[in-house]
C-alpha atoms as a PDB file:
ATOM      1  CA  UNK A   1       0.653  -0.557  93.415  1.00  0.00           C
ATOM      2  CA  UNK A   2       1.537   1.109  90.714  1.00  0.00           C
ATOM      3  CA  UNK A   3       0.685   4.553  89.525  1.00  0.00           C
ATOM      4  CA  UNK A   4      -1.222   5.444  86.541  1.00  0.00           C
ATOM      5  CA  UNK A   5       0.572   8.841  86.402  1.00  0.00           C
ATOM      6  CA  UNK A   6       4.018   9.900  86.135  1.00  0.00           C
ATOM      7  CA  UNK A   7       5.915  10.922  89.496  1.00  0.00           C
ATOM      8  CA  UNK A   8       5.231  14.732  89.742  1.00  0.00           C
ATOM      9  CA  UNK A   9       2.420  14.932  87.830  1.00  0.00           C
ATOM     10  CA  UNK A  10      -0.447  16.227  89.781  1.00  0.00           C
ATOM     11  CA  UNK A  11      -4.195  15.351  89.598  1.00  0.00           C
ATOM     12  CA  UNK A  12      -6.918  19.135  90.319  1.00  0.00           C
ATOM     13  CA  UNK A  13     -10.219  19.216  91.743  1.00  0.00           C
ATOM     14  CA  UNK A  14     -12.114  22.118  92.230  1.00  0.00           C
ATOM     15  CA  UNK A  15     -15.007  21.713  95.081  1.00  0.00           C
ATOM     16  CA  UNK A  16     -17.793  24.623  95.310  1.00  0.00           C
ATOM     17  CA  UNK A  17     -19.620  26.330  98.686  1.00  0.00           C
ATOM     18  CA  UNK A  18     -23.054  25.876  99.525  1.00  0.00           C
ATOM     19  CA  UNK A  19     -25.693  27.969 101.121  1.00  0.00           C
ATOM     20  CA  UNK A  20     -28.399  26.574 102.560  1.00  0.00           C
ATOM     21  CA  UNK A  21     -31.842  28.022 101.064  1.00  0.00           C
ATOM     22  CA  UNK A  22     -33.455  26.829 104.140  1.00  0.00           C
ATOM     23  CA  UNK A  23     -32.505  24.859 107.031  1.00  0.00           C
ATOM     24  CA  UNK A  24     -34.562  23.175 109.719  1.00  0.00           C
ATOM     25  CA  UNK A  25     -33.393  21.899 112.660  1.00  0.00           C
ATOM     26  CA  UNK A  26     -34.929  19.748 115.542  1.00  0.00           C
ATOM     27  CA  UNK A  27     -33.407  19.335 118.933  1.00  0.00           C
ATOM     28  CA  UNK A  28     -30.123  17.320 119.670  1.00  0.00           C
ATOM     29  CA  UNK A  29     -29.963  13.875 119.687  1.00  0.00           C
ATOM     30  CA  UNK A  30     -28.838  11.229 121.988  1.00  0.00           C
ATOM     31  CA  UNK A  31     -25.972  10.579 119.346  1.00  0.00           C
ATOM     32  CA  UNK A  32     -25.109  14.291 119.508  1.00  0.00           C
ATOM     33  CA  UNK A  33     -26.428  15.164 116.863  1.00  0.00           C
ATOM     34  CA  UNK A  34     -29.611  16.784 115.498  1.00  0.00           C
ATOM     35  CA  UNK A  35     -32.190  16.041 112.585  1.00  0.00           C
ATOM     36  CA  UNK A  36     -32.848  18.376 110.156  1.00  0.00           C
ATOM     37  CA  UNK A  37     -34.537  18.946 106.867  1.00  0.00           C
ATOM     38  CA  UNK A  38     -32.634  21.812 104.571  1.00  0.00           C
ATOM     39  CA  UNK A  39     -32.400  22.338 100.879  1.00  0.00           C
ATOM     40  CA  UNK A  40     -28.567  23.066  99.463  1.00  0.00           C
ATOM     41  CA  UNK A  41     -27.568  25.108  96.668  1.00  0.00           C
ATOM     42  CA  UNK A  42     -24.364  25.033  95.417  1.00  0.00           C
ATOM     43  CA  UNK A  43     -22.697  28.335  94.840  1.00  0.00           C
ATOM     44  CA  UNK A  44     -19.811  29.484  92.417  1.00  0.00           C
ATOM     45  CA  UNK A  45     -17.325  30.155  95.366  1.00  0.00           C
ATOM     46  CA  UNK A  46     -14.617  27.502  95.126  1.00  0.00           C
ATOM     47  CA  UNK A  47     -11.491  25.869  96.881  1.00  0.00           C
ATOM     48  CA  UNK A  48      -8.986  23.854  94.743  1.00  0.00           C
ATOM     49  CA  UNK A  49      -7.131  20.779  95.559  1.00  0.00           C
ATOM     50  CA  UNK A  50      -4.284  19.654  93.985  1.00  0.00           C
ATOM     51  CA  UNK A  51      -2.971  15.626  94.589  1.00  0.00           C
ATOM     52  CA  UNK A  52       0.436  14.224  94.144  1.00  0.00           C
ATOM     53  CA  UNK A  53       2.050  11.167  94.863  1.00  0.00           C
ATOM     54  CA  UNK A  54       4.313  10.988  98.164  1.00  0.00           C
ATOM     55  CA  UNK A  55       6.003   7.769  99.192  1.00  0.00           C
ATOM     56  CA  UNK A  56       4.078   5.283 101.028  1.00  0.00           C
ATOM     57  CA  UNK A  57       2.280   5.731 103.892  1.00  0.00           C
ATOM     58  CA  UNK A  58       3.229   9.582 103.389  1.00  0.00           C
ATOM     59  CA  UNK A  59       0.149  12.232 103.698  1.00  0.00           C
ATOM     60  CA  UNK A  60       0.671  15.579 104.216  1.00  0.00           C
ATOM     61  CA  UNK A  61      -1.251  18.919 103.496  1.00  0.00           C
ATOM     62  CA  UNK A  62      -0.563  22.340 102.554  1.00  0.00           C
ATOM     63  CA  UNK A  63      -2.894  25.403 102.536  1.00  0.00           C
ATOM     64  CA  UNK A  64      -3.087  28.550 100.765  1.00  0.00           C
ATOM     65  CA  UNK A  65      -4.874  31.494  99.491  1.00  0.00           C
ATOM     66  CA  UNK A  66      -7.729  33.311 101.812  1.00  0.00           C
ATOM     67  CA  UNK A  67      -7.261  32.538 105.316  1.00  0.00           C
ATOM     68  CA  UNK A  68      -4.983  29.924 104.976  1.00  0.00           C
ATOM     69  CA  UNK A  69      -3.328  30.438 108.427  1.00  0.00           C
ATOM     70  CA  UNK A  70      -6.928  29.220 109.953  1.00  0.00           C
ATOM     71  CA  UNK A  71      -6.513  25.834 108.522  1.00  0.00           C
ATOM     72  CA  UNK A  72      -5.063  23.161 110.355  1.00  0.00           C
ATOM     73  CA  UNK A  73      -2.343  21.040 108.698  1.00  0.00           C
ATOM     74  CA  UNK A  74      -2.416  17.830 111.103  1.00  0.00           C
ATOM     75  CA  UNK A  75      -4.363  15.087 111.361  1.00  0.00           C
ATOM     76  CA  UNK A  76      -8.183  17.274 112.266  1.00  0.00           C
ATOM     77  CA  UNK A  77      -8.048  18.377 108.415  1.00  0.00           C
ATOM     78  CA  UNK A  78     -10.753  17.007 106.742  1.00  0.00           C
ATOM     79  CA  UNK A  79      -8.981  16.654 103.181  1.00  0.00           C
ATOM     80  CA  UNK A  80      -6.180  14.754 105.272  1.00  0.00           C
ATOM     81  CA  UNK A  81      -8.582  12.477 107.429  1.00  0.00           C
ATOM     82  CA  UNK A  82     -10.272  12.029 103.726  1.00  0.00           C
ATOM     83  CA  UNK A  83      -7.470  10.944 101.669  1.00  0.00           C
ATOM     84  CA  UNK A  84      -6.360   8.524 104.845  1.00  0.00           C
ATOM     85  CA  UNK A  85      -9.838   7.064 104.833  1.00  0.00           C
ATOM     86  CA  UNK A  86     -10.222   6.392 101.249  1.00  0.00           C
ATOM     87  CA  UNK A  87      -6.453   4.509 101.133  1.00  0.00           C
ATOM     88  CA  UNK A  88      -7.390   2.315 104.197  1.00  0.00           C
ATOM     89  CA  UNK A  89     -10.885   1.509 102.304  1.00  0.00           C
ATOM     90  CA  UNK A  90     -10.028   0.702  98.958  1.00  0.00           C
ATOM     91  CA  UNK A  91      -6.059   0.812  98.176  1.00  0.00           C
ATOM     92  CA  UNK A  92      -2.804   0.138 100.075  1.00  0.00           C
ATOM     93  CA  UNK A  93       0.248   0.703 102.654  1.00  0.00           C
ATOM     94  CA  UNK A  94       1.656   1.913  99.589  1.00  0.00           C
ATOM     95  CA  UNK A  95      -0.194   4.955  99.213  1.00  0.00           C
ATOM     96  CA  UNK A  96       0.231   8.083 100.163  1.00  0.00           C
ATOM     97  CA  UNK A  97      -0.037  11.760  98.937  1.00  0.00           C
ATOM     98  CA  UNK A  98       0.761  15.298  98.988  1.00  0.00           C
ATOM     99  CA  UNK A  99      -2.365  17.948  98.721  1.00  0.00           C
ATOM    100  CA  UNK A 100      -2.317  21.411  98.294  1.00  0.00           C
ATOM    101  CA  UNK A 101      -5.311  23.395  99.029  1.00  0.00           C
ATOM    102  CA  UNK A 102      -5.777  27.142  97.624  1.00  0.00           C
ATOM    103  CA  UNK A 103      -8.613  28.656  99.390  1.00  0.00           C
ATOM    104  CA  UNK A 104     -11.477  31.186  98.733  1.00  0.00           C
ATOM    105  CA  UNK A 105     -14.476  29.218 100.084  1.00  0.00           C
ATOM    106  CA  UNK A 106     -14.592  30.971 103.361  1.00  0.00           C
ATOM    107  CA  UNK A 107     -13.076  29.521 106.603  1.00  0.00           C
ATOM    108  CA  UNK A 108     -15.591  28.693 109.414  1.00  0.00           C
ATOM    109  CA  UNK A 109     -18.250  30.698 107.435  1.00  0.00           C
ATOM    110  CA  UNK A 110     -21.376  28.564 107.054  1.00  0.00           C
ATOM    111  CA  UNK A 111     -20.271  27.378 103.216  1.00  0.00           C
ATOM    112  CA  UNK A 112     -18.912  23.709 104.132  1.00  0.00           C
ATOM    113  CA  UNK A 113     -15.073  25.471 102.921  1.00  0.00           C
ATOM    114  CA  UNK A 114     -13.557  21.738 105.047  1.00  0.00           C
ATOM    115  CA  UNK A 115     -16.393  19.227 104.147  1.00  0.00           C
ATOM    116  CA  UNK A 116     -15.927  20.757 100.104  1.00  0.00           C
ATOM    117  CA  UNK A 117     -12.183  19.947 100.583  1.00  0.00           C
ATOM    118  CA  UNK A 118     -12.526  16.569 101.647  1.00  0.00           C
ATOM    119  CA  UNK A 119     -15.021  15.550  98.682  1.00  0.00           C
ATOM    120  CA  UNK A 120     -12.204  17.445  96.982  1.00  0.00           C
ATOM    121  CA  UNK A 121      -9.507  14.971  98.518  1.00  0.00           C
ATOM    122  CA  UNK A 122     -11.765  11.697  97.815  1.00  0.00           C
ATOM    123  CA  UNK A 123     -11.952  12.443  94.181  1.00  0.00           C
ATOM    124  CA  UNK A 124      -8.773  14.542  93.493  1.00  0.00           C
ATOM    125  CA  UNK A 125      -7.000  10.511  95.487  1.00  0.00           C
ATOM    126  CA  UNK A 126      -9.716   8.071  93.781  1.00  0.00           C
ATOM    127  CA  UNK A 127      -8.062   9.040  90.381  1.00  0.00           C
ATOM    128  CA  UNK A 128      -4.596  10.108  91.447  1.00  0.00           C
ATOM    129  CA  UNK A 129      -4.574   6.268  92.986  1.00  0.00           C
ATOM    130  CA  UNK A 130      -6.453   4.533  89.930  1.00  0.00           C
ATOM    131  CA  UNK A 131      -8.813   2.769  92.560  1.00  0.00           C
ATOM    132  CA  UNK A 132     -11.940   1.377  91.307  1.00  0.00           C
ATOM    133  CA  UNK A 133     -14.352   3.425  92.947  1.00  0.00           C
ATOM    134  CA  UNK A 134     -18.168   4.166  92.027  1.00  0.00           C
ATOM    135  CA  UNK A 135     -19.592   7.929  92.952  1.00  0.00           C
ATOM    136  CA  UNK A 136     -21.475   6.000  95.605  1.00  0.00           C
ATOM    137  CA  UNK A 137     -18.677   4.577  97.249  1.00  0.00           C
ATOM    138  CA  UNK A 138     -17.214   7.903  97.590  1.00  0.00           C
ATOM    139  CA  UNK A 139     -20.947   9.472  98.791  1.00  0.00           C
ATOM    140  CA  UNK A 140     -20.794   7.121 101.679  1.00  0.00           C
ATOM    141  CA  UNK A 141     -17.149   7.592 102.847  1.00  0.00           C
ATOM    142  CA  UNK A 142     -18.337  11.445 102.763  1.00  0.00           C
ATOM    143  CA  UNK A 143     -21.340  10.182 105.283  1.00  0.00           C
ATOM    144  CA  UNK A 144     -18.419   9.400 107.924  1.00  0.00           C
ATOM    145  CA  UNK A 145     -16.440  12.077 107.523  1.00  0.00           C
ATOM    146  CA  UNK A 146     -19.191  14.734 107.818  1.00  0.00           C
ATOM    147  CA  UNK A 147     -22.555  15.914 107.329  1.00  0.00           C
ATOM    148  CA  UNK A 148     -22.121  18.330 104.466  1.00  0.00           C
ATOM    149  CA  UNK A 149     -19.539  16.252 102.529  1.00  0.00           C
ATOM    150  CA  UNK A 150     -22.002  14.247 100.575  1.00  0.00           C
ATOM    151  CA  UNK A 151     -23.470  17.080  99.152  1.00  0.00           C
ATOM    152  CA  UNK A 152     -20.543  18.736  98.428  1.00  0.00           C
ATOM    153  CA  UNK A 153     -19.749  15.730  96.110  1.00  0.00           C
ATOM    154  CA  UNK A 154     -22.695  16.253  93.930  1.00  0.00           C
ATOM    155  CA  UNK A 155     -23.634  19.746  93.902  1.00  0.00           C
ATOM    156  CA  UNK A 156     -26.700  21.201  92.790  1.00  0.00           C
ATOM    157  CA  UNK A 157     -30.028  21.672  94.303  1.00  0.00           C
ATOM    158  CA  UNK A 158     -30.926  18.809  96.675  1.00  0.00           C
ATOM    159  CA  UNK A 159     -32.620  17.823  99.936  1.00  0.00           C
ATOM    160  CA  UNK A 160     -31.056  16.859 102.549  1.00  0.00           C
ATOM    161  CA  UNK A 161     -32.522  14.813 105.988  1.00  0.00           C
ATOM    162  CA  UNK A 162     -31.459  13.338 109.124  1.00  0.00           C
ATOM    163  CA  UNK A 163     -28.052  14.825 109.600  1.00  0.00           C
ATOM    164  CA  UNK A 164     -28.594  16.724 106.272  1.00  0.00           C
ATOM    165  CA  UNK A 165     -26.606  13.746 104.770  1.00  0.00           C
ATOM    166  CA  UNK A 166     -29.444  11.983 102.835  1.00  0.00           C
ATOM    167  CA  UNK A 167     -30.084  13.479  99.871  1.00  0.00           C
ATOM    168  CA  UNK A 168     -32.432  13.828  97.687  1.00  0.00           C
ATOM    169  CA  UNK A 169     -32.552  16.127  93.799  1.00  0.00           C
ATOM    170  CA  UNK A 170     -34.783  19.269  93.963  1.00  0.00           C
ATOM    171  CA  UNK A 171     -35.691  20.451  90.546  1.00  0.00           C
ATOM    172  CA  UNK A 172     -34.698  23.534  90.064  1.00  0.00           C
ATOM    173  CA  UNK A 173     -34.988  25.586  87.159  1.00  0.00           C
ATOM    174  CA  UNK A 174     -32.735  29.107  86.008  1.00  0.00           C
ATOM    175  CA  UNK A 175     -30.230  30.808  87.536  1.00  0.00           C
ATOM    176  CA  UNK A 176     -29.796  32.535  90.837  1.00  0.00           C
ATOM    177  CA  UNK A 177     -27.973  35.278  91.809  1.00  0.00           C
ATOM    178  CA  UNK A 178     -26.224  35.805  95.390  1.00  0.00           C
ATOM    179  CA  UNK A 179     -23.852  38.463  97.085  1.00  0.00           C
ATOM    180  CA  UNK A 180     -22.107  36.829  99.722  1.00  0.00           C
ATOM    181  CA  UNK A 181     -21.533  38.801 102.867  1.00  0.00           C
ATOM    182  CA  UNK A 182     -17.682  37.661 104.190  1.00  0.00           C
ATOM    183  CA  UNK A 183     -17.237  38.781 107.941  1.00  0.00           C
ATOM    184  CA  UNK A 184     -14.353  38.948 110.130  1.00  0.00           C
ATOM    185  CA  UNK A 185     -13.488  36.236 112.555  1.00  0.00           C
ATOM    186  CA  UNK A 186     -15.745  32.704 112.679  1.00  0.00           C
ATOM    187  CA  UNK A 187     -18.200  30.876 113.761  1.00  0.00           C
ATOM    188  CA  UNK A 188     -18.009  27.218 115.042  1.00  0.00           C
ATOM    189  CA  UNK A 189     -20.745  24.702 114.559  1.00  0.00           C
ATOM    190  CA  UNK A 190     -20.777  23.497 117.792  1.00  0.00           C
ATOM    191  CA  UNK A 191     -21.056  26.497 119.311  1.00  0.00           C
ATOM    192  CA  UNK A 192     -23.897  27.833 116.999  1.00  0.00           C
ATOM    193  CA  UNK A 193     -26.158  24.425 117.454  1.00  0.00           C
ATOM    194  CA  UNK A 194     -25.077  24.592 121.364  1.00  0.00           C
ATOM    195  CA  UNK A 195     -26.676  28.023 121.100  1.00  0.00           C
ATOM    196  CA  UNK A 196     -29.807  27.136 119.373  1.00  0.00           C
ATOM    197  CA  UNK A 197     -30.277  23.702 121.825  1.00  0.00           C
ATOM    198  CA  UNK A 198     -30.483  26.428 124.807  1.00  0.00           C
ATOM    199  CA  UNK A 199     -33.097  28.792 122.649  1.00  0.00           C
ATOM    200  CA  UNK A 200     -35.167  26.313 121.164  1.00  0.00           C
ATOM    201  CA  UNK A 201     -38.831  26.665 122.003  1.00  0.00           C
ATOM    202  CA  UNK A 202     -40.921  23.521 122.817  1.00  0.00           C
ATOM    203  CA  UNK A 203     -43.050  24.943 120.125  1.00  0.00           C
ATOM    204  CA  UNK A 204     -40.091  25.376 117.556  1.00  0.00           C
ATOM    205  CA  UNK A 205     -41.678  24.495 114.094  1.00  0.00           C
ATOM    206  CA  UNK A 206     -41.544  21.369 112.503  1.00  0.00           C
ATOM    207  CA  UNK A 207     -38.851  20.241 110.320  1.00  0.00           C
ATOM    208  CA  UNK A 208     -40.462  20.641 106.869  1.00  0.00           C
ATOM    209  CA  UNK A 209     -39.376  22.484 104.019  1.00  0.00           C
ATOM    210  CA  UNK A 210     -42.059  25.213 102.752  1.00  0.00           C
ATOM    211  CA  UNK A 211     -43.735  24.320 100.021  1.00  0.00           C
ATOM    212  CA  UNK A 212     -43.401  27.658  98.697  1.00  0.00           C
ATOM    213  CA  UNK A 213     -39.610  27.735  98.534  1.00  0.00           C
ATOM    214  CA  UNK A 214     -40.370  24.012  96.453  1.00  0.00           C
ATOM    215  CA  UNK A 215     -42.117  25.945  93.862  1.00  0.00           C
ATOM    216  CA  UNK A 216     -40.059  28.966  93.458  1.00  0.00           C
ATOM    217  CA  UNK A 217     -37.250  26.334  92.346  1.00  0.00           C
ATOM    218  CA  UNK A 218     -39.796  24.393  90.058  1.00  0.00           C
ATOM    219  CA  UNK A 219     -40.396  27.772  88.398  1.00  0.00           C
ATOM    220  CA  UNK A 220     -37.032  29.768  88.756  1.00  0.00           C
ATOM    221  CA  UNK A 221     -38.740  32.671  90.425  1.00  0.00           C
ATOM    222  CA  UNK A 222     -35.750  34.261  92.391  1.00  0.00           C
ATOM    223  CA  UNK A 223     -38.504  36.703  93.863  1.00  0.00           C
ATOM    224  CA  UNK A 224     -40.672  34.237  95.650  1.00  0.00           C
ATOM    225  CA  UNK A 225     -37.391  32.608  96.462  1.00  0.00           C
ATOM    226  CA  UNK A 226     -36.182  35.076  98.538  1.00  0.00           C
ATOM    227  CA  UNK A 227     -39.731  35.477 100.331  1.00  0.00           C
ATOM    228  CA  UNK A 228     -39.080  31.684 101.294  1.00  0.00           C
ATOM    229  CA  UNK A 229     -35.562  31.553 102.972  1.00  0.00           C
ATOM    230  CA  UNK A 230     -35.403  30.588 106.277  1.00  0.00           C
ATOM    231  CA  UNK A 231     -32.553  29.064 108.469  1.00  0.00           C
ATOM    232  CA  UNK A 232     -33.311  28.017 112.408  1.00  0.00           C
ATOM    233  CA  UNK A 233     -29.690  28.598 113.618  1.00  0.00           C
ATOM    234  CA  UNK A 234     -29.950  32.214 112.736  1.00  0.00           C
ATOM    235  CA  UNK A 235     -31.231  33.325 116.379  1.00  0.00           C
ATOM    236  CA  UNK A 236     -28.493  31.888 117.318  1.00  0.00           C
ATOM    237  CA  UNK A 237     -25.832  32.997 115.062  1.00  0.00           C
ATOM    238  CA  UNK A 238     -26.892  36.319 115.428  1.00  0.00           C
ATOM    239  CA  UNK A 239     -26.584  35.941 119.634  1.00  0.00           C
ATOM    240  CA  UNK A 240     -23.171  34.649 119.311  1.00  0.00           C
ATOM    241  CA  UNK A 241     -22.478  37.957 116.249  1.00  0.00           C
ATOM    242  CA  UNK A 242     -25.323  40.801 116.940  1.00  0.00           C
ATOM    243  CA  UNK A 243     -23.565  42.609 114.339  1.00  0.00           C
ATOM    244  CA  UNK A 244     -24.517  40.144 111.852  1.00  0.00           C
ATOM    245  CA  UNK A 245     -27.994  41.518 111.949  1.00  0.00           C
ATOM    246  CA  UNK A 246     -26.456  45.218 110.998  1.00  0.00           C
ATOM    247  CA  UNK A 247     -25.179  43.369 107.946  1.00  0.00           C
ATOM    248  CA  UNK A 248     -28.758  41.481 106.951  1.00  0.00           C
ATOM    249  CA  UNK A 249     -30.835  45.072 107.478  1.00  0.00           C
ATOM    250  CA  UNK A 250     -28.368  46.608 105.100  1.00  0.00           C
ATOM    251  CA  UNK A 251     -28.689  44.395 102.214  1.00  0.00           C
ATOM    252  CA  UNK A 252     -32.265  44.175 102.999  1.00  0.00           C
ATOM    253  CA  UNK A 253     -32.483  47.989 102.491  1.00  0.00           C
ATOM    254  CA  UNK A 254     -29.590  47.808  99.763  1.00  0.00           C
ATOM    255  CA  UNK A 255     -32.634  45.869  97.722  1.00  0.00           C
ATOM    256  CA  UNK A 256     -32.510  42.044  98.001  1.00  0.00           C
ATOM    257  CA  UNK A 257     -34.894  39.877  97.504  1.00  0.00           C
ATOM    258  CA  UNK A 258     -33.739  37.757 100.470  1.00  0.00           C
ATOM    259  CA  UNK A 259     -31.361  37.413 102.961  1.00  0.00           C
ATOM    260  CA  UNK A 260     -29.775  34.532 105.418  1.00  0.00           C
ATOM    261  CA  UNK A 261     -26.978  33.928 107.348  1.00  0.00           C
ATOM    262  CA  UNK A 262     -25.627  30.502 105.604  1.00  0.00           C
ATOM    263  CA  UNK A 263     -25.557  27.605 107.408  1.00  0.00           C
ATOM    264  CA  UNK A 264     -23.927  28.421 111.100  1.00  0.00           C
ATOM    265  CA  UNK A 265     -22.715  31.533 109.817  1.00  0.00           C
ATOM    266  CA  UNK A 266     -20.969  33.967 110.192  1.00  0.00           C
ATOM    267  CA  UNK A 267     -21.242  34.501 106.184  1.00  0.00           C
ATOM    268  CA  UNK A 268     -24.733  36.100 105.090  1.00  0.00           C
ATOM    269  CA  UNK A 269     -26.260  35.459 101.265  1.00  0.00           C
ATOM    270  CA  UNK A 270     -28.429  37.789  99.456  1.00  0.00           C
ATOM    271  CA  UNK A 271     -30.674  37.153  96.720  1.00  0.00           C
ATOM    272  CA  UNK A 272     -31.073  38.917  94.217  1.00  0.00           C
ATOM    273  CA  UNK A 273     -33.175  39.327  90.949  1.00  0.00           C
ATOM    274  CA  UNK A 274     -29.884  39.041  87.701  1.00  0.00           C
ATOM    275  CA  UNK A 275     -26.572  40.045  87.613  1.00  0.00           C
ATOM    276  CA  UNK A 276     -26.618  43.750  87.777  1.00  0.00           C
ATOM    277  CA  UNK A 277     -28.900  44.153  91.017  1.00  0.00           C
ATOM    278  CA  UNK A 278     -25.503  41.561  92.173  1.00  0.00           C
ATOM    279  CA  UNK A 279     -23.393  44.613  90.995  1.00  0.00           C
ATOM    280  CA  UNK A 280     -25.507  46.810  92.267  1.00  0.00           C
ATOM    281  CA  UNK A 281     -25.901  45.308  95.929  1.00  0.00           C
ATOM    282  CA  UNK A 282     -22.159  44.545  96.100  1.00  0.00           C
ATOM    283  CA  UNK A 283     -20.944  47.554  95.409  1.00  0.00           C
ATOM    284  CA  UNK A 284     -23.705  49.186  98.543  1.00  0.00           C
ATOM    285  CA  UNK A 285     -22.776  46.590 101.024  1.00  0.00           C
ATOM    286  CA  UNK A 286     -18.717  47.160  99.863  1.00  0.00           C
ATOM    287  CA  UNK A 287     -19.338  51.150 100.942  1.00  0.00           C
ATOM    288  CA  UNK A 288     -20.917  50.501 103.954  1.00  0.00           C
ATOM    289  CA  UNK A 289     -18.178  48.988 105.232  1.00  0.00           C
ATOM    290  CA  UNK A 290     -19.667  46.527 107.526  1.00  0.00           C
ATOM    291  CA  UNK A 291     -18.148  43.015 106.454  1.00  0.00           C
ATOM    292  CA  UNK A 292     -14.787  42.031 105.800  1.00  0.00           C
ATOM    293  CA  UNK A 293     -15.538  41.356 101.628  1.00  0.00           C
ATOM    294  CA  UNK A 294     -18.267  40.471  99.581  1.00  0.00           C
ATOM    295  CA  UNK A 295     -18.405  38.096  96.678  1.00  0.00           C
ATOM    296  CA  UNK A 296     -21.181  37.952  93.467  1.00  0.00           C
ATOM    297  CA  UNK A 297     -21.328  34.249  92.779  1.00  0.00           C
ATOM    298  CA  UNK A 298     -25.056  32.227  90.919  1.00  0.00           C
ATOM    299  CA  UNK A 299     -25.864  28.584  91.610  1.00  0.00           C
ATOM    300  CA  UNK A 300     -26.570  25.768  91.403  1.00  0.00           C
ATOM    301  CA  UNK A 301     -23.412  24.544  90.174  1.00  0.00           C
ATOM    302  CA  UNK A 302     -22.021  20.879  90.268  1.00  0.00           C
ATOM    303  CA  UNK A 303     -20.019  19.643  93.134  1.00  0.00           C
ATOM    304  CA  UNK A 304     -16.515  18.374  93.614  1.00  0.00           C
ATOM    305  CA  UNK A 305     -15.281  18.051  89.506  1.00  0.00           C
ATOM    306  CA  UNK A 306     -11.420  17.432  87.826  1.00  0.00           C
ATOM    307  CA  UNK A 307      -9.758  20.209  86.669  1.00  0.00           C
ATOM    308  CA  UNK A 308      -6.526  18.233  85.299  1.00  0.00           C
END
């Protein structure tokens, strides 16, 4: 196969974090798994990817920036299983590449930092490869290589179901403001949703996103937004990190509108009302002295897109 670019040149994809405005989750599954009904919003915190050619058969990844050393380099990295997946679907043996990944998108942390690089890795390879690929064909490649990815491939505001991997658009209209909590350590997934499974109530509430939350998209009120966010696995990401809670009371206090751990966690999200109460609130939570970092970033903001 021959390549549409020069040897050494490099194809670069930037991917963006998520939070999860609310997140509903039922129990597990017989598949392992477990249903749920959340609503994404993609958030200006990104990780790039860079592609190059590498002889055939040849795949090989290399991390850097924030955390780095917490991302594995053989065959359990997502970009890697990614690129892999989308040469045995649509290309060659021939085939093969060299990614680079420069990190900010926290490790671990509840923002989908491995499913945004591997929707990274299926567009940064689609092009790098000239393989005649649709946006579809690359959504449902995402579908096997993890809930989140999907999503991270379109960005936005959407809705996701059954393993948060259908999605549906959610009109959504301004600009919203977040301060991002960074903690030390992680948290895994497993371990947060094998928490919840042995806290769930038979009485949990029912997987349906409040209609309230709906609205306060439709009309860009980051107020009645905040009043709205809710996230089932936060029992149980606050059992696994109590201090976690020491960090939502303080932004609370510090004047947000809202406040949720993302996702599993251990990364908490604050909204607030424009960009100064962001200064404002990052600047209170920075002297407090209670997370690792904290980050201003707005959504929502498009998924995986080429940089060059």
């Amino acid at each position: 196969m021959a390549s549409p670019l020069t040897e050494g040149e490099v194809v670069r994809v930037r991917a963006s974090g998520k939070v999860n405005l609310v997140l509903r989750s039922g129990p597990r599954r017989p598949d392992g798994y477990h249903t749920l009904a959340t609503v994404f919003q993609a958030v200006s915190v990104y990780d790039e990817l860079d592609a190059r050619w590498a002889g055939p058969g040849q795949f090989s990844v290399a991390v850097q920036g924030e955390q780095a050393d917490l991302v594995p380099t053989d065959d359990t990295n997502l970009a890697l299983r990614a690129a892999k997946l989308l040469a045995r679907r649509f290309g060659s043996e021939e085939l093969g590449c060299a990614l680079t990944i420069r990190k900010a998108i926290p490790v671990t942390g509840g923002m989908a930092g491995g499913s945004a690089d591997a929707a990274a890795a299926l567009l940064a390879c689609s092009v790098l490869w000239d393989l005649d690929t649709a946006p579809d064909d690359l959504v449902t490649l995402g579908t096997r290589l993890g809930a989140d990815v999907p999503f991270c491939l379109t960005g936005g505001t959407a809705l996701g179901s059954d393993r948060g991997d259908r999605l549906a658009p959610v009109l959504s209209r301004g600009t919203y403001h977040w301060v991002l909590a960074f903690s030390e350590g992680e948290l895994s997934t497993p371990a947060v949703f094998g928490r919840f499974d042995e806290l769930r109530r038979d009485d949990a509430a029912a997987l349906e996103v409040p209609a309230g939350l709906l609205n306060a998209l439709i009309a860009g009120d980051p107020a009645s937004l905040g009043a709205c966010l809710v996230n089932d696995l936060e029992p149980a990401a606050l059992s696994l990190r109590p201090g976690l809670q020491q960090v939502l009371a303080a932004g609370r206090d510090l004047g947000a509108l809202g406040g949720i751990v993302s996702g599993s966690g251990p990364t908490v999200a604050f909204l607030v009302g424009d960009e100064s109460a962001a200064i404002d609130l990052s600047v209170g939570l920075a002297s407090h002295g209670i997370c690792r970092s904290v980050k201003r970033v707005y959504g929502p903001v498009p998924g995986v897109r080429l940089i060059s």
